[in-house]
Protein backbone atom coordinates (compact mmCIF):
# COMPACT_ATOMS: atom_id res chain seq x y z
CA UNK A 1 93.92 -77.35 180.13
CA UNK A 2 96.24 -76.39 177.42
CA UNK A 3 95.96 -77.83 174.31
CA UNK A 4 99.24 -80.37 172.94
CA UNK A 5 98.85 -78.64 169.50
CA UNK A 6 99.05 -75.39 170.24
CA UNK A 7 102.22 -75.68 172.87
CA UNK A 8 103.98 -78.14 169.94
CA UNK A 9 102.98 -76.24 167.06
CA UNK A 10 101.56 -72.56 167.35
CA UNK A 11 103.19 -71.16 170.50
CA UNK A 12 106.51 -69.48 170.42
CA UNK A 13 109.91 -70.06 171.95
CA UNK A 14 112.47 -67.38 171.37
CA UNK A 15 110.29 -66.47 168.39
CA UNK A 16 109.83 -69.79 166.68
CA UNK A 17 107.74 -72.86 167.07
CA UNK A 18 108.55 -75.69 168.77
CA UNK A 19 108.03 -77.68 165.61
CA UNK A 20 105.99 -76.45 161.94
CA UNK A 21 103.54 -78.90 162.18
CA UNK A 22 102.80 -82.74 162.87
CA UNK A 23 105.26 -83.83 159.79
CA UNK A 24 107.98 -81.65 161.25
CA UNK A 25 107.06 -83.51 164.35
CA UNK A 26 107.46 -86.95 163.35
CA UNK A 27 110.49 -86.35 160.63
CA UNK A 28 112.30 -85.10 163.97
CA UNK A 29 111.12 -88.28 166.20
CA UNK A 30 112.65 -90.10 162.95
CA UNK A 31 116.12 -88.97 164.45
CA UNK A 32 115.74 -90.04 167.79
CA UNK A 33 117.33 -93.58 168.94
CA UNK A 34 113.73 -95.14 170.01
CA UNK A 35 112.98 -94.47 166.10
CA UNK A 36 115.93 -94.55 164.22
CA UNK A 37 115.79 -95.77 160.70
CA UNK A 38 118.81 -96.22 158.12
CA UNK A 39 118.87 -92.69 156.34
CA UNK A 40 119.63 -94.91 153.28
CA UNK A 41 116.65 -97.17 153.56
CA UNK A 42 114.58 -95.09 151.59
CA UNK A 43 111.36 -97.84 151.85
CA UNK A 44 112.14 -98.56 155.67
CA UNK A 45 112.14 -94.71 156.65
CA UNK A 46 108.75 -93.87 154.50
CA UNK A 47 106.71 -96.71 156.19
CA UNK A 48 108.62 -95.54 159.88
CA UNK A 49 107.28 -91.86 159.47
CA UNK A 50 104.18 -92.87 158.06
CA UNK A 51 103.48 -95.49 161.11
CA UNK A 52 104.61 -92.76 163.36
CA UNK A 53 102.44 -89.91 161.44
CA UNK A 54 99.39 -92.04 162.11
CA UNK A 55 99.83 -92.55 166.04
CA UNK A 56 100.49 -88.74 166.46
CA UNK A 57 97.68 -87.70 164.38
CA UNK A 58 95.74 -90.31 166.84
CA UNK A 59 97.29 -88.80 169.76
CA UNK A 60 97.05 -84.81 168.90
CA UNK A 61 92.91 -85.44 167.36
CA UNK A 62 91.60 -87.41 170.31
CA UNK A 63 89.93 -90.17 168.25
CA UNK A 64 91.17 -93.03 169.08
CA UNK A 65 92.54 -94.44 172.29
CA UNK A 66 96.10 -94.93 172.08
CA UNK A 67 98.52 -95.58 174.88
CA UNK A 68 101.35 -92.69 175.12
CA UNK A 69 104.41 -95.30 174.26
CA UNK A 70 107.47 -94.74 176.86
CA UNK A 71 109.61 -94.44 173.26
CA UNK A 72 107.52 -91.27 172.49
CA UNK A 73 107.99 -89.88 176.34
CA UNK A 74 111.99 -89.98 175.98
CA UNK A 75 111.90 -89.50 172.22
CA UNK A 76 109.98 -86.11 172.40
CA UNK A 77 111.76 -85.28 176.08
CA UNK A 78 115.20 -85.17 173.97
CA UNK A 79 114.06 -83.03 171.02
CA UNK A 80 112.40 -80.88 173.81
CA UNK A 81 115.73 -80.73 175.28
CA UNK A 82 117.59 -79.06 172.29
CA UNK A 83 114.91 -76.66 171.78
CA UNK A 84 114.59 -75.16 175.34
CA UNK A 85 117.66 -75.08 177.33
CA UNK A 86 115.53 -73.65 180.54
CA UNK A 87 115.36 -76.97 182.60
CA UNK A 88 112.43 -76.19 184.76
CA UNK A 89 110.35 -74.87 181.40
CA UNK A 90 111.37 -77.96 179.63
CA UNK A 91 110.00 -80.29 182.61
CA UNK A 92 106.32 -78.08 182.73
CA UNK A 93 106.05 -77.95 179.10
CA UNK A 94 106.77 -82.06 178.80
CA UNK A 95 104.62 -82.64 181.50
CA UNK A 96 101.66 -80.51 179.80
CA UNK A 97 102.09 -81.75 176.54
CA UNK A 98 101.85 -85.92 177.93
CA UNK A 99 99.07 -84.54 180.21
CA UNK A 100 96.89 -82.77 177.07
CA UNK A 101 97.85 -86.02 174.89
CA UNK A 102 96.23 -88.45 177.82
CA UNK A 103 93.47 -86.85 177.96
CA UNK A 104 92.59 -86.74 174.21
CA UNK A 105 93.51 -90.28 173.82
CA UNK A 106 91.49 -91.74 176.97
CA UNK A 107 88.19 -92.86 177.24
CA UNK A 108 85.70 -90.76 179.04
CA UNK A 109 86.21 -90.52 182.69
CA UNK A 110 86.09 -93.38 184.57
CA UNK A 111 82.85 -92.52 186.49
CA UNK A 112 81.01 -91.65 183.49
CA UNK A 113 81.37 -94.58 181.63
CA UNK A 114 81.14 -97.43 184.57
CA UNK A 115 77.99 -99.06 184.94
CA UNK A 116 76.77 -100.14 188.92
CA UNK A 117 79.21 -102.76 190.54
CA UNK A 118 77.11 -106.24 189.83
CA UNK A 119 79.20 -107.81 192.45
CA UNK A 120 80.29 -110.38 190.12
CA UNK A 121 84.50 -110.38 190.11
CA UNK A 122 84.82 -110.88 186.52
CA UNK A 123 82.48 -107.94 185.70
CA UNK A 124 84.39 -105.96 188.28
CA UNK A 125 87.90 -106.94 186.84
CA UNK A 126 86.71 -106.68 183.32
CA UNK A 127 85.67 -102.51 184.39
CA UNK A 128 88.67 -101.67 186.21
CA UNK A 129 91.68 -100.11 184.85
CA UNK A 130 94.05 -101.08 187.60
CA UNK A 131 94.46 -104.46 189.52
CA UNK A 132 96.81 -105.28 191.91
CA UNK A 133 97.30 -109.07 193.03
CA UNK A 134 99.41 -109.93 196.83
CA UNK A 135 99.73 -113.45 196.75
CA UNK A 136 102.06 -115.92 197.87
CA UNK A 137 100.79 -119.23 196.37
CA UNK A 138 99.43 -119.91 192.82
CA UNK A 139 96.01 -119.28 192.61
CA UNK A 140 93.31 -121.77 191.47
CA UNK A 141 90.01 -120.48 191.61
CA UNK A 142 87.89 -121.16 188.66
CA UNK A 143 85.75 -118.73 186.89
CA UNK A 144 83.09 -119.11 183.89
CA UNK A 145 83.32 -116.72 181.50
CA UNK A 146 81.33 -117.61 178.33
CA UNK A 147 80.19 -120.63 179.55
CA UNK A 148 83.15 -121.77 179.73
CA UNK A 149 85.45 -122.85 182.99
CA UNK A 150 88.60 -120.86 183.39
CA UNK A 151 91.52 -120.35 186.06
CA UNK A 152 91.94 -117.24 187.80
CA UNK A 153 95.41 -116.94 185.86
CA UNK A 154 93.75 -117.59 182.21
CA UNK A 155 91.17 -114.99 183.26
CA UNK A 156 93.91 -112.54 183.44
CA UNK A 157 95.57 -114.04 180.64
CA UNK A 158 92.60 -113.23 178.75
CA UNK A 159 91.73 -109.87 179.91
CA UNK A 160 95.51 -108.61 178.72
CA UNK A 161 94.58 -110.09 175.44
CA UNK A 162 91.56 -108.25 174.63
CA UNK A 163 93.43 -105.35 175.43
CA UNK A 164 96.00 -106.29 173.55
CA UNK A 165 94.35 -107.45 170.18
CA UNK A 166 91.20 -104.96 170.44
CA UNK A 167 91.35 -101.72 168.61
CA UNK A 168 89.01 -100.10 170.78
CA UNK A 169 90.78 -101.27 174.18
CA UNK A 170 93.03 -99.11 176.71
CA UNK A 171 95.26 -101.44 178.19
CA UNK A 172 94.94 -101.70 181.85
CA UNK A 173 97.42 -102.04 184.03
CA UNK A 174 98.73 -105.34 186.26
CA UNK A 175 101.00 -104.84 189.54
CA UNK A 176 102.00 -108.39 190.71
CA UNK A 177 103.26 -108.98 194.60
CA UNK A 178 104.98 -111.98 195.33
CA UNK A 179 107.21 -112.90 198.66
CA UNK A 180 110.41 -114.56 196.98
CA UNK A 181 112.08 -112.58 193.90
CA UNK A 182 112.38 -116.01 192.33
CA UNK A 183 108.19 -115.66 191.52
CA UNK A 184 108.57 -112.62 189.96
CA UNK A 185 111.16 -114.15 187.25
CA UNK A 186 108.75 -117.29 186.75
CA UNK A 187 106.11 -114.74 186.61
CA UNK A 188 107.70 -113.64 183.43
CA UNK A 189 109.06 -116.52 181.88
CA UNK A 190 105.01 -117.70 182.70
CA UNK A 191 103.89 -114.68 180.85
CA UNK A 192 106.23 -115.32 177.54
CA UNK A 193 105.47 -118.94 177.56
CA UNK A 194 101.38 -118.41 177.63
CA UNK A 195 101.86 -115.53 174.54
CA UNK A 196 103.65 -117.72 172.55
CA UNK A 197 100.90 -120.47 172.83
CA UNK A 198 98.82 -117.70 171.72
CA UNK A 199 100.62 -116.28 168.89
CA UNK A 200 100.71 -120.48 167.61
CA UNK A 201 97.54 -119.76 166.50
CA UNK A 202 97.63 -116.57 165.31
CA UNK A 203 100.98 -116.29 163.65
CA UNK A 204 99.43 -116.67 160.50
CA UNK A 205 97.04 -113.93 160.68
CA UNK A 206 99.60 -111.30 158.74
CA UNK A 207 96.58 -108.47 159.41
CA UNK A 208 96.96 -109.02 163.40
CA UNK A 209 100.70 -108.94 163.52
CA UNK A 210 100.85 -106.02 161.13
CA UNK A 211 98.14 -104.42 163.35
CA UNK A 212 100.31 -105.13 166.80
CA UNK A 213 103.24 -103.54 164.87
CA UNK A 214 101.62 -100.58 162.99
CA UNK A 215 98.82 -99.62 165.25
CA UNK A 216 99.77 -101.18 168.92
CA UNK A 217 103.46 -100.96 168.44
CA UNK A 218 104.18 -104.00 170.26
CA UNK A 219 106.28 -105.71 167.71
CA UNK A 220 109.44 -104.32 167.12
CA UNK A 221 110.49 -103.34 163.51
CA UNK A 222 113.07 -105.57 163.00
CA UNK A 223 111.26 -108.62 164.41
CA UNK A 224 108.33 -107.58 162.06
CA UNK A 225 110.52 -107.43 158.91
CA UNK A 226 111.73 -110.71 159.79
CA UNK A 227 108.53 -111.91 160.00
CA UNK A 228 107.32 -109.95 156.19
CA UNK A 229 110.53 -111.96 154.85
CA UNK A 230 109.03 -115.15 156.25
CA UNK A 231 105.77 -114.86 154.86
CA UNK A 232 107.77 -114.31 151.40
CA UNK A 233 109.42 -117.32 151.60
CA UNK A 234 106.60 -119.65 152.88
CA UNK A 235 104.58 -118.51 149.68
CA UNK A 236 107.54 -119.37 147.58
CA UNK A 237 107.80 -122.95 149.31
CA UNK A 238 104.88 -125.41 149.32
CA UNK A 239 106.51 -128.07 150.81
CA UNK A 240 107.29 -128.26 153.86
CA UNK A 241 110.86 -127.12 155.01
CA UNK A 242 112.77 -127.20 158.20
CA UNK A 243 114.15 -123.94 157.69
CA UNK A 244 110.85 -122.54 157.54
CA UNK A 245 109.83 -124.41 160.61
CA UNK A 246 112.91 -123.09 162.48
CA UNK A 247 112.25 -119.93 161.14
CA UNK A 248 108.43 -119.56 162.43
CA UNK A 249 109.83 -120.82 165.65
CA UNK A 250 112.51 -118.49 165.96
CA UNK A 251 110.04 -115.56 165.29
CA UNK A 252 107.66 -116.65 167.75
CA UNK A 253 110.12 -116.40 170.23
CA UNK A 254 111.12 -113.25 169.26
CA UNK A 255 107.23 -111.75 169.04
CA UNK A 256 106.42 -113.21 172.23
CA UNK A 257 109.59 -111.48 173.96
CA UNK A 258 109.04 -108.10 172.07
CA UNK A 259 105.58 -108.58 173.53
CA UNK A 260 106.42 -109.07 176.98
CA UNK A 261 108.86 -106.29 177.08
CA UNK A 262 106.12 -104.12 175.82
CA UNK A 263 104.49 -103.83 178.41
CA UNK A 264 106.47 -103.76 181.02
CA UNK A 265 108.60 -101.05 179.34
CA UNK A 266 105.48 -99.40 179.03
CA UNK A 267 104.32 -100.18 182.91
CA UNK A 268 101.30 -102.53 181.57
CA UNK A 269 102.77 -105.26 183.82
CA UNK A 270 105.04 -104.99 186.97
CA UNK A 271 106.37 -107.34 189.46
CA UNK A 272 107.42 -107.09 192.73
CA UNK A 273 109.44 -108.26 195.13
CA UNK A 274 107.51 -107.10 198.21
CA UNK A 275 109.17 -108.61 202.20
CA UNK A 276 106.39 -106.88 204.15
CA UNK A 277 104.15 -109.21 205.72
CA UNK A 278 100.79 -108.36 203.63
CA UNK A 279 100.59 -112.48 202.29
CA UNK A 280 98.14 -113.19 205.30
CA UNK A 281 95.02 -114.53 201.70
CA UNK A 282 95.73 -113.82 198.27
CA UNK A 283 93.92 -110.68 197.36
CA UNK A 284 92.96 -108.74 194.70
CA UNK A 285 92.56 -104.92 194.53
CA UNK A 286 90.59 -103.37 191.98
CA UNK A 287 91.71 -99.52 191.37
CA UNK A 288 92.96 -99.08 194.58
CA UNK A 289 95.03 -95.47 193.52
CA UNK A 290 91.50 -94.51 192.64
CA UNK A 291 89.27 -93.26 196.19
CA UNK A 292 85.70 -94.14 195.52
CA UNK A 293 86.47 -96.67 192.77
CA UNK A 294 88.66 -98.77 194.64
CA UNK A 295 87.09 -103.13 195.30
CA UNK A 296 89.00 -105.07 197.16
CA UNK A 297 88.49 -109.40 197.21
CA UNK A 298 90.00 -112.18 199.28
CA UNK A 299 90.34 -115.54 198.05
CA UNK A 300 90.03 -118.18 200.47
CA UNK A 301 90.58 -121.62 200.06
CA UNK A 302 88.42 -124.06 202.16
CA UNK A 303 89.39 -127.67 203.58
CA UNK A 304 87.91 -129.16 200.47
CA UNK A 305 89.93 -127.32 198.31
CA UNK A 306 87.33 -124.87 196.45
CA UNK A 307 88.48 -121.30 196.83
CA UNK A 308 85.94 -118.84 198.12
CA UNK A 309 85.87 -115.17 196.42
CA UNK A 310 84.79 -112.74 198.67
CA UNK A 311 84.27 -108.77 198.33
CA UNK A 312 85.52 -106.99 201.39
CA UNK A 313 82.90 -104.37 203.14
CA UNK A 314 83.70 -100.68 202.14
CA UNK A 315 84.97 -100.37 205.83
CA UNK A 316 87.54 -103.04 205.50
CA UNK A 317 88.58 -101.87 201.41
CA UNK A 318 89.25 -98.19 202.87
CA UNK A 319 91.64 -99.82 206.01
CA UNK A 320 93.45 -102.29 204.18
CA UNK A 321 94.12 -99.12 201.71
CA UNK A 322 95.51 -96.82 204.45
CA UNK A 323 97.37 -99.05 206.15
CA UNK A 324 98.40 -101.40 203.54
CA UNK A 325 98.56 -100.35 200.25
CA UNK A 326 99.16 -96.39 200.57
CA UNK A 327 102.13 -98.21 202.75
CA UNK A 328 103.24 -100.61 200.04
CA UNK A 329 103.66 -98.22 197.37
CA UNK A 330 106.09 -95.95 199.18
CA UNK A 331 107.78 -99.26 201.12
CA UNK A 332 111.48 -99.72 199.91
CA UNK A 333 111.01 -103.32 200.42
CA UNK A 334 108.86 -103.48 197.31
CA UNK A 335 111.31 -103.89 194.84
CA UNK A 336 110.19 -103.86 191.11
CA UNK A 337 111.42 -106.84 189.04
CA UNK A 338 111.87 -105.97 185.86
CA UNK A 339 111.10 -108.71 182.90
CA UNK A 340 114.59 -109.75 181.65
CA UNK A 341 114.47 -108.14 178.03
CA UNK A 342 114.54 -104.46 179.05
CA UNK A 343 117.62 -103.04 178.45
CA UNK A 344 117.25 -100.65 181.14
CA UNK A 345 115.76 -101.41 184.39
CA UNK A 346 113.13 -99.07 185.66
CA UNK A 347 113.22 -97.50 188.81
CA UNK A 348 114.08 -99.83 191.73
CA UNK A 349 111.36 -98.52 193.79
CA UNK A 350 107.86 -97.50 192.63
């Protein structure tokens, strides 16, 4: 595998580099609309590059495990694109550099660092690094995690926010199913509403926000220097003030969406809109792009209202994956739903 440094940095195209080195790198991405920062903001456009300098250093070393943003992938596609006019190079040597860059910033491989199934869901969920949930109703089944009794849905909730707040953590990635198109847009409405309970509690921890915004880049720069100005003035005040109450509230909001729009933009979460008849029992399909990895569970709610988690035989996983799921993901009646804060839709079909 070639290496991302040497095709950004030491090989040559039409006797140059594509860029000097990793400052050259990020000074360019500096230009690019995804980054863009008021050439006359001197103090905004030093902390920009020097956020930005630390995530590609992170990327191009290898030790840490960052997620490749979908800002750097069209950022670094149009610099790309002014330096090599040869479409078909362009598209290799993009596809090369993301490839080298995943690698370096991924755990080790899946098989090497899972431990034996334990048959327990949570444990399963909690290893996986893809679920897919097909379900037409809301699902209650309770789980105990901690020794503590959760929903189903918090146990999600919960599993995007370690991922979310932990240094350390990839995030995994969520593909809802639902029958009616009307879910999907609960769904995220749902998912905005639980973050903002969250961030309640934790809007006060400036280290955590600064940490989504420097280090997980989920926070969007003007929403964090709001919140930097708010922190200002609530040190200033000791009373309290309405404004400053209006103000917290308003910036919750706005985390909470800048959250949500995260990752979908980033294809953490997706929804869909799926009219094939697959909503027979809600399932639950662990790594199912993944032969050999893939764990597939039915949830089935008995007369008394407890819901039943079952593990489907290897025999029945490796069916429902031919004919359903290999089927789903190609189906043009799966229509992806994006959350309503993107400002453009991805693909219609995916």
């Amino acid at each position: 595998m070639v290496d991302a440094n040497e095709l950004l940095f030491e090989r040559l195209f039409d006797g140059v580099p594509l860029f000097k080195n990793q400052l050259d790198l990020v000074t360019s991405l500096v230009s690019t609309p995804a980054y863009m920062v008021p050439s006359d903001d001197l103090d905004a456009r030093t902390k920009a590059i020097n956020r930005l300098k630390a995530y590609i250093s992170q990327l191009l070393s290898g030790n840490a495990n960052r997620l490749i943003t979908q800002d750097l992938r069209v950022s670094l596609s149009l610099l790309l694109a002014e330096r090599i006019k040869d479409k078909r190079q362009r598209e290799e040597l993009i596809l090369l550099i993301f490839e080298s860059m995943r690698r370096k910033s991924s755990i080790p491989s899946v098989k090497e660092v899972r431990q034996p199934s334990k048959n327990f869901f949570q444990n399963d969920i909690a290893e996986s690094s893809y679920i897919s949930i097909i379900t037409a109703t809301t699902i209650n089944a309770d789980l105990i995690k901690d020794d503590r009794k959760m929903s189903l849905t918090d146990f999600f909730l919960l599993d995007l926010y370690e991922s979310l707040f932990n240094k350390k953590s990839l995030y995994k990635q969520y593909r809802f199913n639902f029958p009616i198109r009307s879910d999907c847009e609960v769904f995220w409405l749902g998912l905005e509403s639980g973050l903002a309970k969250l961030l309640e509690q934790l809007f006060d921890n400036q280290n955590l926000i600064s940490f989504l915004h420097d280090y997980k880049f989920v926070i969007k720069s003007t929403t964090y220097n709001v919140y930097q100005k708010y922190q200002e003035l609530a040190a200033e005040i000791l009373t309290d003030d309405n404004r400053l109450f209006e103000i917290r509230q308003h910036l919750i909001r706005n985390i909470s969406k800048d959250m949500v729009e995260f990752l979908n933009r980033n294809e953490t979460i997706k929804t869909f809109h799926v009219e094939e008849p697959i909503y027979s029992i809600p399932l639950v399909a662990l790594d199912p792009n993944i032969p050999g990895l893939t764990k597939l569970y039915a949830l089935i709610e008995e007369e008394n209202r407890q819901i039943n988690i079952l593990k489907c035989s290897h025999e029945n996983m490796l069916l429902w994956r031919r004919f359903v799921w290999n089927q789903l993901i190609t189906s043009k009646k799966a229509r992806n739903i994006p959350c309503p804060y993107l400002e453009i839709a991805p693909d219609n079909y995916s």
